[in-house]
N, C-alpha and C. Protein backbone atom coordinates (compact mmCIF):
# COMPACT_ATOMS: atom_id res chain seq x y z
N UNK A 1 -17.86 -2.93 -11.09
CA UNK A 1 -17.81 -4.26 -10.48
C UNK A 1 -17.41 -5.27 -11.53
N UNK A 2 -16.17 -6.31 -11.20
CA UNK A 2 -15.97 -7.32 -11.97
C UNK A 2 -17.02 -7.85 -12.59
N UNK A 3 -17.63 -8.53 -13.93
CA UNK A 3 -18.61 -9.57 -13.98
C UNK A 3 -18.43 -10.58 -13.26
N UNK A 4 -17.03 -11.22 -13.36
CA UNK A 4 -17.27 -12.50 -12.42
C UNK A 4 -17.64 -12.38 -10.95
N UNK A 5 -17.83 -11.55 -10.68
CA UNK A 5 -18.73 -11.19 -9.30
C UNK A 5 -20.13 -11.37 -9.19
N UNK A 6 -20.82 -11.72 -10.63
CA UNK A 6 -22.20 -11.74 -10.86
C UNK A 6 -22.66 -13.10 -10.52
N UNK A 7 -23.79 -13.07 -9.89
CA UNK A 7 -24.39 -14.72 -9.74
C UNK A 7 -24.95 -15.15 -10.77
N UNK A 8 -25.03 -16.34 -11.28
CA UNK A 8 -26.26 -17.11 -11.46
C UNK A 8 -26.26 -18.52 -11.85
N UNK A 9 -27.57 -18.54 -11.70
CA UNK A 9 -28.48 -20.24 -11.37
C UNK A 9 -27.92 -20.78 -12.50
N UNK A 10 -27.46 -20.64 -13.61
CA UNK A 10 -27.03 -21.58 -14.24
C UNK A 10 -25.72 -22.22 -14.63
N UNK A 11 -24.77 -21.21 -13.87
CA UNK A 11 -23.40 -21.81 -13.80
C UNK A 11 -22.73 -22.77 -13.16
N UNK A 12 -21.46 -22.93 -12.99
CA UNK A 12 -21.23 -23.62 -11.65
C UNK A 12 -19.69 -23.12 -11.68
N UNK A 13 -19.88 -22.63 -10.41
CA UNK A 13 -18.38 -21.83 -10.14
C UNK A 13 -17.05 -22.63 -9.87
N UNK A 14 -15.78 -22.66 -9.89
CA UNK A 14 -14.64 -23.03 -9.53
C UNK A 14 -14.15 -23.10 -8.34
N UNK A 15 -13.91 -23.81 -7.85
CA UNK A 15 -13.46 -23.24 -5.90
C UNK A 15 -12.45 -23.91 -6.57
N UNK A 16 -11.65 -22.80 -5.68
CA UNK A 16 -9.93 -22.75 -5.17
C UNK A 16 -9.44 -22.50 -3.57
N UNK A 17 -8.83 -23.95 -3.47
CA UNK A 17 -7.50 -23.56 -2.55
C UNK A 17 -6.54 -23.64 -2.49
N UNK A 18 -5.77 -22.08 -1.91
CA UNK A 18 -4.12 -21.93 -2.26
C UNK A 18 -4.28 -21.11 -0.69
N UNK A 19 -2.70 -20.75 -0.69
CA UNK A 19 -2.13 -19.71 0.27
C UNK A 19 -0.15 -19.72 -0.06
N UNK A 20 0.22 -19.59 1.20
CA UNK A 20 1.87 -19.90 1.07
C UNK A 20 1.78 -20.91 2.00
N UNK A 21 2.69 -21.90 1.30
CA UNK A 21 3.07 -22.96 2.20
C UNK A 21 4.63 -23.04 2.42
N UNK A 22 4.61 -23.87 3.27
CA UNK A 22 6.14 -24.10 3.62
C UNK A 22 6.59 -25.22 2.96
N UNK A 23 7.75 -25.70 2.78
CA UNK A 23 8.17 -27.04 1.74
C UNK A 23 7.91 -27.99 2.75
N UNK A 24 7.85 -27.99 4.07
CA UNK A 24 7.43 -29.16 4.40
C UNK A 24 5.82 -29.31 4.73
N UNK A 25 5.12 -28.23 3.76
CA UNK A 25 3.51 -28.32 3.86
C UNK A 25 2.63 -27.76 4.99
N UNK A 26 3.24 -26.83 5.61
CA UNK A 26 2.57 -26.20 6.42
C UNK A 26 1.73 -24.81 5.82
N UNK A 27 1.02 -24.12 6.38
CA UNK A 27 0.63 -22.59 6.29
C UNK A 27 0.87 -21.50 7.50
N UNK A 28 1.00 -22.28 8.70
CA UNK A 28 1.46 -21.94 9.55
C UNK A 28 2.47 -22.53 10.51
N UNK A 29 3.58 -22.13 11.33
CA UNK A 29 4.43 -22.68 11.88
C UNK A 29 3.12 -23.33 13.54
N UNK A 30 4.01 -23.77 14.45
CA UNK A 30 3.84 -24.45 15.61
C UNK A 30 3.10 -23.75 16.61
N UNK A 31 3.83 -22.51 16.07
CA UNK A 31 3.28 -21.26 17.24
C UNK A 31 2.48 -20.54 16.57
N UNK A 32 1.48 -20.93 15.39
CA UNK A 32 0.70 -19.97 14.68
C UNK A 32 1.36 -18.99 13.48
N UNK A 33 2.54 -18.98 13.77
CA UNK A 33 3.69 -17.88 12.93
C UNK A 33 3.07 -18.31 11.24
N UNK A 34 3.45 -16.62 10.91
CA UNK A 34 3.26 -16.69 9.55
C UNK A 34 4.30 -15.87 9.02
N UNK A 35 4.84 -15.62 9.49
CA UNK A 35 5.99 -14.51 9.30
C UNK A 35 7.11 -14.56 8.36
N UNK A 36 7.33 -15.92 8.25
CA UNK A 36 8.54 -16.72 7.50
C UNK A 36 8.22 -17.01 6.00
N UNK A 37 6.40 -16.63 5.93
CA UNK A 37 5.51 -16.38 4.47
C UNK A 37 5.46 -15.24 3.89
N UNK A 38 6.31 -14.38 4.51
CA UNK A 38 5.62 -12.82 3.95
C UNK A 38 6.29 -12.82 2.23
N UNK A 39 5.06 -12.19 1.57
CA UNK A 39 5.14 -12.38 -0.02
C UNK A 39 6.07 -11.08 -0.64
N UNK A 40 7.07 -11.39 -1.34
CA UNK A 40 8.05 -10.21 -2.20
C UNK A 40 6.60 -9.51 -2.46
N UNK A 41 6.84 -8.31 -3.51
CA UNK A 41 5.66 -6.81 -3.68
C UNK A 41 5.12 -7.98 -5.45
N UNK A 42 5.79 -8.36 -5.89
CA UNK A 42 5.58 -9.76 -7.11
C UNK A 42 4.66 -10.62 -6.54
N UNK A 43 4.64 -11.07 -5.78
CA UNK A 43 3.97 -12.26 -5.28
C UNK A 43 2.64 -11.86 -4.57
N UNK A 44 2.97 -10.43 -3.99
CA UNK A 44 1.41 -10.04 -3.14
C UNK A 44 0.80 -9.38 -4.42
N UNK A 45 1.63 -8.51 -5.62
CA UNK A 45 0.45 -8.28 -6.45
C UNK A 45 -0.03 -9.90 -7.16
N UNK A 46 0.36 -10.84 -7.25
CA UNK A 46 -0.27 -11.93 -7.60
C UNK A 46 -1.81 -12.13 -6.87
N UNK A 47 -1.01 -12.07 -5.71
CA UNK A 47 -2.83 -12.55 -4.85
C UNK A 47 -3.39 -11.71 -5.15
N UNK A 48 -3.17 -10.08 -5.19
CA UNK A 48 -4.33 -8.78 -5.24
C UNK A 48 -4.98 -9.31 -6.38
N UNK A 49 -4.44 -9.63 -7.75
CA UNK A 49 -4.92 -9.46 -9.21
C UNK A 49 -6.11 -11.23 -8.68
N UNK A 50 -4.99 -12.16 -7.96
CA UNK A 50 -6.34 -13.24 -8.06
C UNK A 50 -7.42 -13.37 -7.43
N UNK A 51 -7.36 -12.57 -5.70
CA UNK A 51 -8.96 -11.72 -5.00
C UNK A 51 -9.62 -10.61 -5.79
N UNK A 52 -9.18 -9.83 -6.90
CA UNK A 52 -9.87 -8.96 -7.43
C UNK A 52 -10.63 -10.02 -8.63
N UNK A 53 -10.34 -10.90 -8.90
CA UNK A 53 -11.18 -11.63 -9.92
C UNK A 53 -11.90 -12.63 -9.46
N UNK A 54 -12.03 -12.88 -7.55
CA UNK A 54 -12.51 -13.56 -7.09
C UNK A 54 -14.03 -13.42 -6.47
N UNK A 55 -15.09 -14.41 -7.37
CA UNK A 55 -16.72 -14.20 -6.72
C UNK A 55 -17.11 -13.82 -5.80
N UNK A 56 -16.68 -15.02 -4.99
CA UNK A 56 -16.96 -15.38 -3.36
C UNK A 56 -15.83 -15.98 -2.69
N UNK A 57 -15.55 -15.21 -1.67
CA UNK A 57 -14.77 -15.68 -0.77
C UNK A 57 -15.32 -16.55 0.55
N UNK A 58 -15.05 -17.81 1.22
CA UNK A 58 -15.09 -18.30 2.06
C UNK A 58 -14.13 -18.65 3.51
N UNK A 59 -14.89 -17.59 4.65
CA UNK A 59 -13.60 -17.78 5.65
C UNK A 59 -14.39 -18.19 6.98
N UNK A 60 -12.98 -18.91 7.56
CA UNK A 60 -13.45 -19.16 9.14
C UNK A 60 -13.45 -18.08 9.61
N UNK A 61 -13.99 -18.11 11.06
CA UNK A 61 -14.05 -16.97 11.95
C UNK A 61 -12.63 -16.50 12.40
N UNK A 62 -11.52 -17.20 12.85
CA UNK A 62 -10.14 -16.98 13.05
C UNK A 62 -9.42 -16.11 12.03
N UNK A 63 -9.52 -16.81 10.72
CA UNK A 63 -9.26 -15.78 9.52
C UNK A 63 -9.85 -14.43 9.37
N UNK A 64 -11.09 -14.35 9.16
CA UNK A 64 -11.66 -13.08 9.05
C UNK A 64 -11.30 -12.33 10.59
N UNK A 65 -11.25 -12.83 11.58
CA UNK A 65 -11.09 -11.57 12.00
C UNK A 65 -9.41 -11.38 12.32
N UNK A 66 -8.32 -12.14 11.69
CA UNK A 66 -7.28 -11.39 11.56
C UNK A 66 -7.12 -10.47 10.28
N UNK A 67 -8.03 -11.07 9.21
CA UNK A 67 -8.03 -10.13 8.13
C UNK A 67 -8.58 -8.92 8.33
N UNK A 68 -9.77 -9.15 9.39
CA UNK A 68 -10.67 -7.78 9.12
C UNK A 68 -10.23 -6.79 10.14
N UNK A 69 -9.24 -6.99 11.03
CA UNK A 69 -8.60 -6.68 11.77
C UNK A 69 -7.19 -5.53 11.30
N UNK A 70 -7.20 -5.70 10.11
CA UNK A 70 -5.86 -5.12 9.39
C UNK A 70 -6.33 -4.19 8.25
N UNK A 71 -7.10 -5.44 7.37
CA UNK A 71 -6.98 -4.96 5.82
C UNK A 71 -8.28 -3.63 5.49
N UNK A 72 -9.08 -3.29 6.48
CA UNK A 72 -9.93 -2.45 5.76
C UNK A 72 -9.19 -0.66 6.15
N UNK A 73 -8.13 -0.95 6.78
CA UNK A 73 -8.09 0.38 7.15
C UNK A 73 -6.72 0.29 6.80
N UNK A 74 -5.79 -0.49 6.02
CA UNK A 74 -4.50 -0.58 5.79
C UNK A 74 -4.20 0.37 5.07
N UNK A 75 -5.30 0.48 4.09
CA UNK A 75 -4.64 1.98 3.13
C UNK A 75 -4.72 3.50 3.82
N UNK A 76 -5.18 3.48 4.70
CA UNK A 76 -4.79 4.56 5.28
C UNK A 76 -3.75 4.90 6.29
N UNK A 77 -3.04 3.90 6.03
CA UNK A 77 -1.86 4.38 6.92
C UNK A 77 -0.66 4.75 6.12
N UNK A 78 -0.17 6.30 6.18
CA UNK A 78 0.84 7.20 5.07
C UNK A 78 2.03 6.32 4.84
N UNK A 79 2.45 5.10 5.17
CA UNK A 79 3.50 4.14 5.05
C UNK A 79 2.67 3.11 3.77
N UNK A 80 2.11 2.93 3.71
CA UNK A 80 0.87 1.98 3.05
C UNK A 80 1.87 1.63 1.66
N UNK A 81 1.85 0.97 1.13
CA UNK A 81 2.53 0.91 -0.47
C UNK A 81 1.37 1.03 -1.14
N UNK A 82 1.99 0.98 -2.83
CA UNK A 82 0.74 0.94 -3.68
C UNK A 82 0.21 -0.35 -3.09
N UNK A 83 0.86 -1.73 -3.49
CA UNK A 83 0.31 -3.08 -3.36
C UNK A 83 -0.68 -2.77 -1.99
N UNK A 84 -0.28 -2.74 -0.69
CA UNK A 84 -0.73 -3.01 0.09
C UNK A 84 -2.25 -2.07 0.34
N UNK A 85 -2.17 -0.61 -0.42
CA UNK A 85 -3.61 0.22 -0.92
C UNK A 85 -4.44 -0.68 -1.34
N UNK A 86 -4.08 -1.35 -2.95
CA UNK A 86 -4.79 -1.94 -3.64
C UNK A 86 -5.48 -3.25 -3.01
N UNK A 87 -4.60 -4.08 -2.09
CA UNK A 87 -5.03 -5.40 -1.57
C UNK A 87 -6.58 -5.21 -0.48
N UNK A 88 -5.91 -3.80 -0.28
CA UNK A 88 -7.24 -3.27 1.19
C UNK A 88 -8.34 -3.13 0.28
N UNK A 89 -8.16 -2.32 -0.75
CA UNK A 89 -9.83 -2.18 -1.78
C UNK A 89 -10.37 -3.54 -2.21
N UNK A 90 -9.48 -4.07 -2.50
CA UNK A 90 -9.56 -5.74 -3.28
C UNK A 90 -10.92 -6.42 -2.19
N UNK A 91 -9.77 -6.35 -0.80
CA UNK A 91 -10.55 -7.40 0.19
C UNK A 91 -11.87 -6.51 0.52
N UNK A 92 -11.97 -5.39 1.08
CA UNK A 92 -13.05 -4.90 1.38
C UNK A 92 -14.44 -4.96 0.23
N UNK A 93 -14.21 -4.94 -0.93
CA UNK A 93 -14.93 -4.67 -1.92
C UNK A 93 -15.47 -6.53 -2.05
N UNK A 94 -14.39 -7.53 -1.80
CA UNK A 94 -14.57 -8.96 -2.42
C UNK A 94 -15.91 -9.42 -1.61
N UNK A 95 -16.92 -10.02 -2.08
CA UNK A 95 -17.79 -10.91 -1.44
C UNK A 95 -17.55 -11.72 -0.76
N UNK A 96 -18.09 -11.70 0.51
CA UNK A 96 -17.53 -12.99 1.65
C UNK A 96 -18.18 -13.73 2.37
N UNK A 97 -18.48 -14.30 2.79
CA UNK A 97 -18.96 -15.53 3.22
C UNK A 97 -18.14 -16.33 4.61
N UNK A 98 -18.61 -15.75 6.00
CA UNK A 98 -18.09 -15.90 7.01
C UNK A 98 -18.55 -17.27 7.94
N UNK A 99 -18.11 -18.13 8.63
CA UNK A 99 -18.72 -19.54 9.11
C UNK A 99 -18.08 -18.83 10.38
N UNK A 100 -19.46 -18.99 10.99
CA UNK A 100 -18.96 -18.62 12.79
C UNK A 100 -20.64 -19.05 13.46
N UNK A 101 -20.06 -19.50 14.57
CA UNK A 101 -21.13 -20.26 15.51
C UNK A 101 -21.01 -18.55 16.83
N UNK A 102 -19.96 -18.19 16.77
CA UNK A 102 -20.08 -17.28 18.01
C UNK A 102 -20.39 -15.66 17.66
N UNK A 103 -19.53 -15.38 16.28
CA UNK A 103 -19.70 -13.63 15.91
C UNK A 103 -21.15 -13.37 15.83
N UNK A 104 -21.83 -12.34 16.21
CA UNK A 104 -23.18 -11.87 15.84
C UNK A 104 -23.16 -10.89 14.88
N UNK A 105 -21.91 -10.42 14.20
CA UNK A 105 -21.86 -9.86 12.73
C UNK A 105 -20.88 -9.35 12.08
N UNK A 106 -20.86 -9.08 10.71
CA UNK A 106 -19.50 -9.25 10.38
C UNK A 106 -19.66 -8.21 9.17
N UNK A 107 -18.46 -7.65 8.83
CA UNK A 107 -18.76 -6.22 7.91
C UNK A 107 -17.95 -6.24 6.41
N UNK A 108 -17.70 -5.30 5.82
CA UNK A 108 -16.87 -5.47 4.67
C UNK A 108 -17.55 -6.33 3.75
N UNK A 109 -18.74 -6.58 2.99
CA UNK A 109 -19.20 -7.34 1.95
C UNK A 109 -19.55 -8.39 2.71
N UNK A 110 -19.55 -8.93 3.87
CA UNK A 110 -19.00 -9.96 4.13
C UNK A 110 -20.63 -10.64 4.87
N UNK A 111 -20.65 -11.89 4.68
CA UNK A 111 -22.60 -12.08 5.41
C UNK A 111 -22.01 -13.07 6.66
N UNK A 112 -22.92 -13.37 7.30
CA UNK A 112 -22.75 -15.19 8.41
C UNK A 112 -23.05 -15.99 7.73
N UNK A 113 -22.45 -16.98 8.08
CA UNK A 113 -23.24 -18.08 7.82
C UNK A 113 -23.07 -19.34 9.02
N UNK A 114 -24.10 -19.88 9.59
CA UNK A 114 -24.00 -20.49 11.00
C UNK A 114 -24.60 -22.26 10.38
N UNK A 115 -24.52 -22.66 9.40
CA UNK A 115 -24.28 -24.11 8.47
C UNK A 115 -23.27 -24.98 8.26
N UNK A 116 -23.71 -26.05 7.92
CA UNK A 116 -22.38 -26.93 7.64
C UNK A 116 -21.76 -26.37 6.27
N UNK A 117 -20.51 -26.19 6.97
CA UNK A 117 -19.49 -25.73 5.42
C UNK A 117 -19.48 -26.58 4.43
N UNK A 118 -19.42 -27.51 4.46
CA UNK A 118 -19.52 -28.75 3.01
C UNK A 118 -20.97 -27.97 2.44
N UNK A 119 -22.05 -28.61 3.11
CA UNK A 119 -23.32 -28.19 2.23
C UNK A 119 -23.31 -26.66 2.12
N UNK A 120 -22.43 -25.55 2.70
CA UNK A 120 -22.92 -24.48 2.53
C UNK A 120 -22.19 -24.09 1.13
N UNK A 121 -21.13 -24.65 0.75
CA UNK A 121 -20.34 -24.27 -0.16
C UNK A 121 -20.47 -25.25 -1.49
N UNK A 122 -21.34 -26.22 -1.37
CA UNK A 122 -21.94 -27.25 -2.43
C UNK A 122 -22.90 -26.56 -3.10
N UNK A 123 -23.25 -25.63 -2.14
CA UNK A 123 -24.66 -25.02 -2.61
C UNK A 123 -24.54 -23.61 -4.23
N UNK A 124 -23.64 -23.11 -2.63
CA UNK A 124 -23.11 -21.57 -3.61
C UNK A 124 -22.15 -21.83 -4.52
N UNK A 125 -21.57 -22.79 -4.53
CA UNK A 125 -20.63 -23.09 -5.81
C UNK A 125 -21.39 -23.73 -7.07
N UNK A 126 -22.61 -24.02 -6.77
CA UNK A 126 -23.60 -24.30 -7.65
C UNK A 126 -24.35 -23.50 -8.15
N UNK A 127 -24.55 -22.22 -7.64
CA UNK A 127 -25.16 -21.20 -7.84
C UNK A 127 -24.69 -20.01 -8.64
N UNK A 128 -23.10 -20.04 -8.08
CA UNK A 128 -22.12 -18.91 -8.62
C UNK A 128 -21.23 -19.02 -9.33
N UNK A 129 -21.62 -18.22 -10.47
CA UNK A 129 -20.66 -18.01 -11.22
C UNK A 129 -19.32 -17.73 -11.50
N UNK A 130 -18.02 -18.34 -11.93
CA UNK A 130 -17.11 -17.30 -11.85
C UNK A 130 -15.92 -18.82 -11.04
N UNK A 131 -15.35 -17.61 -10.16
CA UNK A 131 -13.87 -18.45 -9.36
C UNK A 131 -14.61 -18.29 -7.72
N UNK A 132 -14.30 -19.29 -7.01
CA UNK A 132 -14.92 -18.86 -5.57
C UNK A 132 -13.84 -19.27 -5.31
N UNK A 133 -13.01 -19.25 -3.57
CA UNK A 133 -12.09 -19.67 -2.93
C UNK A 133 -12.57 -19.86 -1.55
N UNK A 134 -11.69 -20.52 -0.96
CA UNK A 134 -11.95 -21.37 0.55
C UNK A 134 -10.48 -20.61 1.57
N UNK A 135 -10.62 -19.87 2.32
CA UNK A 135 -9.22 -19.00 3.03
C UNK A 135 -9.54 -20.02 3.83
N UNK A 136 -8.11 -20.07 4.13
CA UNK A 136 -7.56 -20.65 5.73
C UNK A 136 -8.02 -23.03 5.72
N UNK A 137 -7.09 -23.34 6.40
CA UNK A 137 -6.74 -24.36 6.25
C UNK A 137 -7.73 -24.75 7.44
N UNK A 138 -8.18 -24.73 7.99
CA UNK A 138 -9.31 -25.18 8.85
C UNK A 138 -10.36 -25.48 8.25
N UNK A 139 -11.21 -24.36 7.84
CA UNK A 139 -12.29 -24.55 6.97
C UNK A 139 -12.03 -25.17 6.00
N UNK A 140 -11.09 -25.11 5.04
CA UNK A 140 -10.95 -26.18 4.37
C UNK A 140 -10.91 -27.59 4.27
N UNK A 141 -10.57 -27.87 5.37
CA UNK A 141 -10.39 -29.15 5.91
C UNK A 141 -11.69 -29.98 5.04
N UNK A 142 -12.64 -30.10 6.03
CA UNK A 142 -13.79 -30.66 5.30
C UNK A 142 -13.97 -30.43 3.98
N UNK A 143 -13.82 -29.53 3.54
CA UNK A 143 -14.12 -29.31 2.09
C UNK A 143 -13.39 -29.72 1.16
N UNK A 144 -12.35 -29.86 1.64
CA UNK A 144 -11.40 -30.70 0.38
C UNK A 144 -11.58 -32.25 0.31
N UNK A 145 -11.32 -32.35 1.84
CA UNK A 145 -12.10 -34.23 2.26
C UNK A 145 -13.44 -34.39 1.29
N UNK A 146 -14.27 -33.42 1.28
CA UNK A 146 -15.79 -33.62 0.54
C UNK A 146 -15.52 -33.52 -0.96
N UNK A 147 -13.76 -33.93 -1.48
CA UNK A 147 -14.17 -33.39 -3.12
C UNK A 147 -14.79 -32.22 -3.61
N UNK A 148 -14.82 -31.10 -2.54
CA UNK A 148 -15.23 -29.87 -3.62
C UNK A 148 -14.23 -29.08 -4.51
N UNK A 149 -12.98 -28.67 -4.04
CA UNK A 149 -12.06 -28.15 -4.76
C UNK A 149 -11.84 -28.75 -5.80
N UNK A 150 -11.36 -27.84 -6.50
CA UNK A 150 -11.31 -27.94 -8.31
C UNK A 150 -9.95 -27.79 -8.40
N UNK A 151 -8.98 -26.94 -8.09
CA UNK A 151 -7.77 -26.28 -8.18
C UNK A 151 -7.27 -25.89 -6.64
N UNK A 152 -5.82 -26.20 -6.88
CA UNK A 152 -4.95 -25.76 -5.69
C UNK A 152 -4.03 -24.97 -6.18
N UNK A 153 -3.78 -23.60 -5.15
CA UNK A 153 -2.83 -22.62 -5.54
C UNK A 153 -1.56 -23.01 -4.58
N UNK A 154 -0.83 -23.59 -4.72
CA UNK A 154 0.08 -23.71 -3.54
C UNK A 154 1.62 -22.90 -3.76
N UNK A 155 1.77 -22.00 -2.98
CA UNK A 155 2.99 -21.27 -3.64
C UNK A 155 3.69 -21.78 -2.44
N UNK A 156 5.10 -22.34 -2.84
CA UNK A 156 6.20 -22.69 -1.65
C UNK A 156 6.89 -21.95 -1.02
N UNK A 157 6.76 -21.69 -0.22
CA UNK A 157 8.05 -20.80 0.77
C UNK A 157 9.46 -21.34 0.80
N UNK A 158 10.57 -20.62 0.52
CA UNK A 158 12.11 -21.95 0.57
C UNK A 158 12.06 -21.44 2.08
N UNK A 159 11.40 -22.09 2.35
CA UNK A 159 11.35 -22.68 4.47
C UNK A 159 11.06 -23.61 4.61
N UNK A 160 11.83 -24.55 5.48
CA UNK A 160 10.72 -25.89 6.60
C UNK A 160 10.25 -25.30 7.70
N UNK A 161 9.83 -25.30 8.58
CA UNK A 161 9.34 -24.84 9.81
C UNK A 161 9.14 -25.95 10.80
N UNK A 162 8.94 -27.29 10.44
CA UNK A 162 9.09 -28.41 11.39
C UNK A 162 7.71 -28.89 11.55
N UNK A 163 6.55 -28.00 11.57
CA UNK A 163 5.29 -28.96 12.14
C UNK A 163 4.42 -27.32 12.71
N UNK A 164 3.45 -27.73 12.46
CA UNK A 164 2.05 -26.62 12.51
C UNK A 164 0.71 -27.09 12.02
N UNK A 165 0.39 -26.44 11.54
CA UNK A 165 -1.25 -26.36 10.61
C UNK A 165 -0.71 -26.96 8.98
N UNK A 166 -1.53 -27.94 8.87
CA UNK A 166 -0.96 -28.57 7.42
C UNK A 166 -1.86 -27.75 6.18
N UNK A 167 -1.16 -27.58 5.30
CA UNK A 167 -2.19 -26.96 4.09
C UNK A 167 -3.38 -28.09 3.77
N UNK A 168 -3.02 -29.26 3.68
CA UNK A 168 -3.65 -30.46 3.36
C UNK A 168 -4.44 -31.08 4.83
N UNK A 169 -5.50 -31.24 4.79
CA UNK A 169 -5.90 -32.30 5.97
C UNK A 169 -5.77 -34.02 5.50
N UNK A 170 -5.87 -35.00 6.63
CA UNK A 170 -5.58 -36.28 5.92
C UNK A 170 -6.72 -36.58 5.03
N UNK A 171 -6.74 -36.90 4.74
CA UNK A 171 -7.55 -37.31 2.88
C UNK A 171 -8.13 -39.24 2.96
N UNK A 172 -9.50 -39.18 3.04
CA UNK A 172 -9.94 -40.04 3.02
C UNK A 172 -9.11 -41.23 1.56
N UNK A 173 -8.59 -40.13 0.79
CA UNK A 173 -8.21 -41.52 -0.93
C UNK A 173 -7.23 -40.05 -1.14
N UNK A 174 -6.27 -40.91 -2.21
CA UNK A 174 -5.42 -39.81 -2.65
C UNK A 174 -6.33 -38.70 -3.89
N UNK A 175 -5.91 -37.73 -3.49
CA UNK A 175 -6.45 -36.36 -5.35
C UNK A 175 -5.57 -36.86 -6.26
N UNK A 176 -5.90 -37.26 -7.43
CA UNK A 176 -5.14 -37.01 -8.52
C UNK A 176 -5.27 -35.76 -9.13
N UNK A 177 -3.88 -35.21 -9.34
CA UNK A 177 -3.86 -33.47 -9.77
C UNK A 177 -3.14 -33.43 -10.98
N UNK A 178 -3.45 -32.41 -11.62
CA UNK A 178 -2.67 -32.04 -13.18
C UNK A 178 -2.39 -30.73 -12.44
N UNK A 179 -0.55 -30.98 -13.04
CA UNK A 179 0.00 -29.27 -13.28
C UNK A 179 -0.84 -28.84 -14.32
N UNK A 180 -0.94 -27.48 -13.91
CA UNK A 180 -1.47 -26.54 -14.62
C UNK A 180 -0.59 -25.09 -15.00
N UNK A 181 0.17 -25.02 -14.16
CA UNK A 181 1.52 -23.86 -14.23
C UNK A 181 2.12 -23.59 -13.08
N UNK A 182 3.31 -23.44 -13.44
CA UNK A 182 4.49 -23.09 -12.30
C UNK A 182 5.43 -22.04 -12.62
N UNK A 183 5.82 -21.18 -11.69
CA UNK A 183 5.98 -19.72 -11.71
C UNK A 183 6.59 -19.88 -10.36
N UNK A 184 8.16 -19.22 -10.65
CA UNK A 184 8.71 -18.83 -9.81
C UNK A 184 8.72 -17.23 -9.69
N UNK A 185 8.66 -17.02 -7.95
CA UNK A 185 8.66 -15.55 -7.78
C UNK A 185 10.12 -15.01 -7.01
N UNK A 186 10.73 -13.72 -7.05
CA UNK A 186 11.56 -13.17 -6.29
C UNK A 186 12.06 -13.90 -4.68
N UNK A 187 13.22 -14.36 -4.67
CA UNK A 187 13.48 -14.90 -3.19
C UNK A 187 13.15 -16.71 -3.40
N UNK A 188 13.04 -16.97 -4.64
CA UNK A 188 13.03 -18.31 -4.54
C UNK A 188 11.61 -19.25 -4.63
N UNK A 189 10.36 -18.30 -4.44
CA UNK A 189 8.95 -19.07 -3.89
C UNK A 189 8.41 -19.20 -5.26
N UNK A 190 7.77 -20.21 -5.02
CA UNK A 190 7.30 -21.17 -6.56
C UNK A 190 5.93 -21.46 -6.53
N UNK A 191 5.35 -21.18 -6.75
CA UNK A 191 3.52 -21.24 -7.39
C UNK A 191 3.66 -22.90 -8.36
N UNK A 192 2.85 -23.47 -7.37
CA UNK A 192 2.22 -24.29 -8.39
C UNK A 192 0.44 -24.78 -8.23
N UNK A 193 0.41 -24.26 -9.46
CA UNK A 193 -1.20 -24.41 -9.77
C UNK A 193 -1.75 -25.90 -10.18
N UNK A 194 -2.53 -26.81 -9.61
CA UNK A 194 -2.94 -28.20 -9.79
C UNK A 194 -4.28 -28.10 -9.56
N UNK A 195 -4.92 -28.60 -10.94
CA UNK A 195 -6.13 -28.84 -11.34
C UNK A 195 -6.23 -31.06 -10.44
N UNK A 196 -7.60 -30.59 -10.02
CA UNK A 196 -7.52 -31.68 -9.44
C UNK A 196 -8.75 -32.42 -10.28
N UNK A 197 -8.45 -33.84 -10.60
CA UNK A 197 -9.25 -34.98 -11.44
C UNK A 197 -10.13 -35.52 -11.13
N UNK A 198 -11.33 -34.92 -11.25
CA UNK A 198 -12.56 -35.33 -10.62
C UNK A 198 -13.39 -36.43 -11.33
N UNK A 199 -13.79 -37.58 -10.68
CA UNK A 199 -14.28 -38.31 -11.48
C UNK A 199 -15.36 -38.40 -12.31
């Protein structure tokens, strides 16, 4: 097991949010589409290497169950790539942290939690050590509004898509952010990492 997977009371962990976005700031198109995001075998081992070094994961109910829907049994299908083997151990093995008012349970590392996401993630990011992350642009919402994120992973897609699910929700005051690094991948898509300036 990673160390940074280890808890404790005296740290205070990092939350991150990233995914693929589109250049005009989406994560998803109009109709839900994600299709126009799919990552070169460069870019998905990026995410594997940054969920394998990741504490705690935080997801809505929509997310987890398209993830959990795919990724625990992906490596067993004889088409499988290496990447896409490794991403299935990654996620199944990663600690998770599920927000749902309706599921009565949820598997893969993964616990409930039926709380307000701001205080639930004020808490454990106080508690845990290491890198934590926030999946999916919903749940995030509040949480970025609440100043918890530390860092944004935003890798660009060379797509517009016109209008969907925004990576960003509207923002009570602007973030001031520092580049932190930018990395272009295969096909054009560009990672940029922004440390955000907390007062």
């Amino acid at each position: 097991m990673n160390s940074a997977r280890g808890c404790s009371l005296i740290g205070v962990g990092t939350l991150i949010y990233g995914f693929n976005v589109s250049v005009d700031g989406y994560i998803a198109d109009a109709h839900g589409n994600l299709d126009w995001s799919a990552p070169s075998d460069e870019l998905h081992q990026y995410w594997n290497d940054y969920e394998r070094d990741t504490a705690l994961s935080f997801y809505g109910r929509r997310l987890y169950e398209l993830m959990s829907a795919y990724w625990p049994t992906a490596d067993q299908d004889p088409d499988a790539t290496p990447t896409i083997v490794d991403y299935a151990q990654v996620w199944r093995d990663m600690p998770k942290v599920v927000f749902s008012r309706t599921l009565e349970s949820v598997d893969w590392n993964s616990r409930l939690e039926r709380g307000d996401p701001v205080e639930v993630v004020r808490k454990l990011k106080a508690e845990t050590e290491g890198r934590l992350e926030v999946a999916g642009a919903t749940l995030a919402a509040p949480i970025v509004q609440a100043g918890l994120v530390d860092e944004y992973r935003i890798v660009l897609a060379p797509t517009a898509v016109g209008g969907g699910l925004p990576f960003f929700p509207a923002l009570p005051s602007r973030i001031p952010l520092r580049l932190v690094e930018n990395r272009t991948f295969p096909g054009g898509t560009v990672l940029l990492r922004y440390e955000a300036k907390h007062d």
